[in-house]
Protein backbone atom coordinates (compact mmCIF):
# COMPACT_ATOMS: atom_id res chain seq x y z
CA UNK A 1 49.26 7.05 -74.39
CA UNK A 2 50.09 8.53 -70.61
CA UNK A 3 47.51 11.63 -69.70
CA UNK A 4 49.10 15.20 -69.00
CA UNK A 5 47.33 17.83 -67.22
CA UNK A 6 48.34 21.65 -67.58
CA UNK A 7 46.33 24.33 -65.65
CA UNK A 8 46.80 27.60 -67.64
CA UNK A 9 44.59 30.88 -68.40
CA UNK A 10 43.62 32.11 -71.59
CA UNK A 11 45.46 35.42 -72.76
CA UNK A 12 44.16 38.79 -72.83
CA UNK A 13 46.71 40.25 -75.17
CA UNK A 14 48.75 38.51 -77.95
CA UNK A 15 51.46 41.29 -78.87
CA UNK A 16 55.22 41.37 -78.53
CA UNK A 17 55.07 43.20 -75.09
CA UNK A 18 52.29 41.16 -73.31
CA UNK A 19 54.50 37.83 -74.51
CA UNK A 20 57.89 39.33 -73.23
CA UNK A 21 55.86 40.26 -69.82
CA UNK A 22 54.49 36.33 -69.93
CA UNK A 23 58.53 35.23 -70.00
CA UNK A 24 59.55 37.34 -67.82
CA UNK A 25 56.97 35.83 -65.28
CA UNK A 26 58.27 32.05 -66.07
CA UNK A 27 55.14 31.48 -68.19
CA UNK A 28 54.78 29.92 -71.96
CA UNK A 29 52.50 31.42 -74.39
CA UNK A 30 50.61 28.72 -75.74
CA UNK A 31 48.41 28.15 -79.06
CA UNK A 32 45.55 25.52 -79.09
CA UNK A 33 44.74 25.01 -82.55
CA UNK A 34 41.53 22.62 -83.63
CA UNK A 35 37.96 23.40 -83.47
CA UNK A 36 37.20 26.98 -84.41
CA UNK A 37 39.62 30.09 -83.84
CA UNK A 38 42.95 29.41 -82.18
CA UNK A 39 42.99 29.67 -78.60
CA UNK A 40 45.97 31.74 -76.90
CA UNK A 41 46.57 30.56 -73.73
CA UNK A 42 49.75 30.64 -70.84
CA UNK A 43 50.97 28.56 -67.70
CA UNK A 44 53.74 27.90 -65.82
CA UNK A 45 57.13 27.26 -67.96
CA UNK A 46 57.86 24.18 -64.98
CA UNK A 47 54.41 22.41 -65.69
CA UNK A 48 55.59 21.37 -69.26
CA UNK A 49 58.77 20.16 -68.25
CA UNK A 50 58.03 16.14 -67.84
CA UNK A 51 55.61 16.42 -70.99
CA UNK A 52 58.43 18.29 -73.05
CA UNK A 53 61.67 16.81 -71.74
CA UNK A 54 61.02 13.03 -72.36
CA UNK A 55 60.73 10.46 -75.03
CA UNK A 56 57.64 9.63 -74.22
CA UNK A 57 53.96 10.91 -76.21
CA UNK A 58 51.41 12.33 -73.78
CA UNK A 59 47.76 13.46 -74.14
CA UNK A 60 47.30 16.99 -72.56
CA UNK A 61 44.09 17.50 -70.84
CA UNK A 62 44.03 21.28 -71.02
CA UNK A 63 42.03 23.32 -68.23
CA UNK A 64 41.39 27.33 -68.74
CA UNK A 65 39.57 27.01 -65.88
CA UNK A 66 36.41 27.86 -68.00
CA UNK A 67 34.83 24.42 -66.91
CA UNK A 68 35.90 22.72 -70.40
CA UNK A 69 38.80 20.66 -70.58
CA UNK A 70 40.53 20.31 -73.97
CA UNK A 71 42.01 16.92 -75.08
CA UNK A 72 45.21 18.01 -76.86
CA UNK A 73 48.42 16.62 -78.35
CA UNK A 74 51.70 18.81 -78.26
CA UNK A 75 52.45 19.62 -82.13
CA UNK A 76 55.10 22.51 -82.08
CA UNK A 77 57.88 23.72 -79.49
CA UNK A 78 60.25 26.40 -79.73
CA UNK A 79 63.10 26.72 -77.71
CA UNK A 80 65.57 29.84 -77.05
CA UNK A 81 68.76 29.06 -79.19
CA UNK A 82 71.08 29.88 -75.72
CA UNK A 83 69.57 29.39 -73.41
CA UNK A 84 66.84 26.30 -74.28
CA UNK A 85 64.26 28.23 -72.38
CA UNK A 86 60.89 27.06 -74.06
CA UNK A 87 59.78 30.30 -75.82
CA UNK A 88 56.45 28.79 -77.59
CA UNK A 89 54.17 25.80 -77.46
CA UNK A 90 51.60 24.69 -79.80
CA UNK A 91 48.77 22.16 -79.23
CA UNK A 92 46.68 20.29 -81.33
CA UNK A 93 43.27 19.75 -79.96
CA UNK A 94 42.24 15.75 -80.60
CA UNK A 95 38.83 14.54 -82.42
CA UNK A 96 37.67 11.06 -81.96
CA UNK A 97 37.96 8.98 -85.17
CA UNK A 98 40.37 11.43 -86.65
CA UNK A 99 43.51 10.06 -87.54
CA UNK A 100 47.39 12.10 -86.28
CA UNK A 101 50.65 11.97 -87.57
CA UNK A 102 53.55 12.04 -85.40
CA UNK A 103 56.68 10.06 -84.35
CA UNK A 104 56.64 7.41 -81.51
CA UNK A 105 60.01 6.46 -79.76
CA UNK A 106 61.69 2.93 -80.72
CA UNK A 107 62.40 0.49 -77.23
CA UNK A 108 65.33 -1.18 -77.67
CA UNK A 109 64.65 -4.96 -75.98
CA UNK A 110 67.66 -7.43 -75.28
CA UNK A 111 71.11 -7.63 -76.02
CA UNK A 112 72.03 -8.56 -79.51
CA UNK A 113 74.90 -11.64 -80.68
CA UNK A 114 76.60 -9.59 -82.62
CA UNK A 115 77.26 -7.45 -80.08
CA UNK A 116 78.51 -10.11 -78.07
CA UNK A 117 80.86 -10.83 -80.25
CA UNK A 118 82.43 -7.53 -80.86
CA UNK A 119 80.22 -5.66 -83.17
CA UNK A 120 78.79 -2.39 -83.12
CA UNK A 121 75.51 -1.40 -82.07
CA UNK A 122 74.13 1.44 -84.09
CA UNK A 123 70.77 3.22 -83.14
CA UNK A 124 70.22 5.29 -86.38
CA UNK A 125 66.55 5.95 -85.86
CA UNK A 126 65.18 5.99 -82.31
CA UNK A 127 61.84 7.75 -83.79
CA UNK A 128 59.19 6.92 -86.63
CA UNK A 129 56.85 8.86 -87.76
CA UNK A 130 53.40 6.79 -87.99
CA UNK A 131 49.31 7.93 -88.61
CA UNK A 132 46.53 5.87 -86.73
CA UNK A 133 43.77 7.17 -84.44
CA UNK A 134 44.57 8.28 -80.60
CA UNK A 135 43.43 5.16 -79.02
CA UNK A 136 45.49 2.99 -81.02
CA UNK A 137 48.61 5.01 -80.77
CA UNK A 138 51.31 3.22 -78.51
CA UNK A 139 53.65 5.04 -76.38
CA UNK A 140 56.75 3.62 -78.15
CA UNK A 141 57.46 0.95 -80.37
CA UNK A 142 59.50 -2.57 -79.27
CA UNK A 143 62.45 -3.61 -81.04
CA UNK A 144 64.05 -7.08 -80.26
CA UNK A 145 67.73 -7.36 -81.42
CA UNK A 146 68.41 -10.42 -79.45
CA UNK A 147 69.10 -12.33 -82.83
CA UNK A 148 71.43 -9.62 -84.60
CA UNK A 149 74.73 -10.51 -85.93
CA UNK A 150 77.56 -8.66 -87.20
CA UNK A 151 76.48 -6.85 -90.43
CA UNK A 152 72.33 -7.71 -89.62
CA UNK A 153 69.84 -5.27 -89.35
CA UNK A 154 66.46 -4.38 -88.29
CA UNK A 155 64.16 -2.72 -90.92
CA UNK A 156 60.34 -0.99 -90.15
CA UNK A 157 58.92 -4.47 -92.01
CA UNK A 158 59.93 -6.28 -89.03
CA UNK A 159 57.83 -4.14 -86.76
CA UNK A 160 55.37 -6.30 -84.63
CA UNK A 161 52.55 -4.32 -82.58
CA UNK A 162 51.98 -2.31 -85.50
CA UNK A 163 49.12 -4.03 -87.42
CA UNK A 164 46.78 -0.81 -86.50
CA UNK A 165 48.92 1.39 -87.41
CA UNK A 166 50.35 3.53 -90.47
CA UNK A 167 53.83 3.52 -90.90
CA UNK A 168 55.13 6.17 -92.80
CA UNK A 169 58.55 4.69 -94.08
CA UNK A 170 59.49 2.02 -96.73
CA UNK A 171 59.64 -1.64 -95.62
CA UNK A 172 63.24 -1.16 -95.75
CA UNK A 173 63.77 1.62 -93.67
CA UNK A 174 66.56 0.50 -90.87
CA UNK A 175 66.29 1.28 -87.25
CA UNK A 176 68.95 0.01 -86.18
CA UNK A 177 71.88 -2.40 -87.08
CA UNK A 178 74.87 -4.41 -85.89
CA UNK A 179 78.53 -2.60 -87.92
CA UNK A 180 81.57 -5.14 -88.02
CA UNK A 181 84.41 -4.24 -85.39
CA UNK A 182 85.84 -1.40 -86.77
CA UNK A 183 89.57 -3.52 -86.35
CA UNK A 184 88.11 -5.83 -89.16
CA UNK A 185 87.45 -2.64 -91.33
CA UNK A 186 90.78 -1.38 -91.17
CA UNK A 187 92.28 -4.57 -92.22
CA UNK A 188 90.03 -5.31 -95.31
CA UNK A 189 90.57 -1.96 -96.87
CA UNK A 190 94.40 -2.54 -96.04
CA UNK A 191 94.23 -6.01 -97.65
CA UNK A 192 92.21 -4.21 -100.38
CA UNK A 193 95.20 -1.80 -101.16
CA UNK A 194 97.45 -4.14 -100.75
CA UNK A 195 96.08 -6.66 -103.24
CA UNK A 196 95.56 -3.85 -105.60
CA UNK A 197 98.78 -2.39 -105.21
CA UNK A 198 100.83 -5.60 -105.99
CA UNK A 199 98.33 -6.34 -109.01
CA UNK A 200 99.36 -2.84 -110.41
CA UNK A 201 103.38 -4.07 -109.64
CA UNK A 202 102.88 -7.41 -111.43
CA UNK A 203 101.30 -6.07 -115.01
CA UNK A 204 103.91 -3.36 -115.04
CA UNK A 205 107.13 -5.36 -114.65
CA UNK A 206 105.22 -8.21 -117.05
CA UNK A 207 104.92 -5.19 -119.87
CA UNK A 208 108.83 -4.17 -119.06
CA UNK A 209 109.53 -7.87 -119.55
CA UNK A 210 107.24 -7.62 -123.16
CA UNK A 211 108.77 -4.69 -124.29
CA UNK A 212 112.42 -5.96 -123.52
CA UNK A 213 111.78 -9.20 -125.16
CA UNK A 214 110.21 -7.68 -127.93
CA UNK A 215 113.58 -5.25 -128.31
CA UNK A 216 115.62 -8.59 -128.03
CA UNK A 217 113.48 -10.55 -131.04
CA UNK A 218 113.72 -7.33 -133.42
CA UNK A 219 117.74 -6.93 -132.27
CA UNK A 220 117.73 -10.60 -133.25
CA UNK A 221 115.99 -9.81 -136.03
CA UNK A 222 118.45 -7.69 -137.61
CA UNK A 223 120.02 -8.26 -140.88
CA UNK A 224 123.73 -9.39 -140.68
CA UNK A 225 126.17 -7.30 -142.34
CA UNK A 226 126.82 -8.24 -146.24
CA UNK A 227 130.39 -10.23 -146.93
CA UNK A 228 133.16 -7.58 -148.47
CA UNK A 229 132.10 -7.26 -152.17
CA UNK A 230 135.38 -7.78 -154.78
């Protein structure tokens, strides 16, 4: 994973006014969570913009200027629900040996046949969520769809580069897949409705003809009037 530093300073006060004063001043109250009490912390709202506004998983090397650098992880963001200021951060600080959960980014690699021939390419899950150690934690995950065709998809079983890791979805869980031209959907549900509707015309006009045949046989049928008695 790519290394992050943020320079920040650990907070005096925690309360509603110190934290509006913090905005105010383009700063992010911060919470490092891991060994011992929770450490409350601020810097500069523009030094987390390329860790926060990218696909891509960073380690934070965290310095309070107290001549201890903290090896983090970002676990929790808030952002403002207008404006998508970031309001809140919370970091996780790392152990070595101890395993994380989180979700690395899916690299899409080459272009697929299907495609090439007029299908669809969906992306339906550009993330997974996987647990391993931090050294063995990639910064995203390849995915070759060269060989895709129309109606083929690519499922987390398929994964390669993944052997150390945890994957925390089914084997069949799809990443992606290759959907039919949407032209040939239209005309199989039309040829669909079609087919059905002239089945339904056929076995109604073949009980009409039943019914009127069967009124013929019984008009047939009928007993003929008796001869003029003396």
């Amino acid at each position: 994973m790519k290394l992050f530093t943020i320079k920040g300073s650990k907070r005096e006060s925690v309360g509603k006014v110190a934290t509006k004063a913090l905005r105010n001043a383009g700063k992010v109250p911060c919470v490092l969570y891991g060994e011992g009490e929770p450490i409350h912390f601020s810097a500069s709202e523009l030094t987390f913009k390329p860790l926060v506004f990218t696909p891509n998983i960073y380690i934070s090397n965290i310095d309070l200027g107290d001549d201890k650098t903290y090896e983090t992880i970002l676990q929790d963001i808030q952002f403002h629900p207008v404006t998508e200021r970031i309001l809140h951060i919370d970091f996780y600080q790392l152990k070595k040996g101890k395993e994380l959960t989180l979700d690395v980014p899916i690299k899409i690699e080459g272009s697929a046949i299907g495609v090439k021939n007029g299908g669809a390419f969906i992306f339906s899950n550009r993330k997974i969520s996987i647990t391993s150690i931090p050294k063995n934690i990639p910064d995203f995950l390849t995915v070759n769809i060269e060989s895709l065709e129309i109606e083929d998809s690519f499922s987390v079983q398929e994964l390669e580069g993944a052997e150390d890791l945890v994957i925390n979805h089914p084997d069949s869980f799809v990443i992606c897949r290759i959907a039919a031209p949407m032209a040939e959907i239209v005309e199989e549900v039309v040829e669909e409705e079609l087919a059905e509707g002239e089945e339904g015309a056929t076995t109604e006009g073949e009980e009409g003809t039943t019914e009127g045949g069967e009124g013929t046989t019984e008009g047939g049928e009928a007993p003929k009037a008796e001869e003029g008695k003396e």
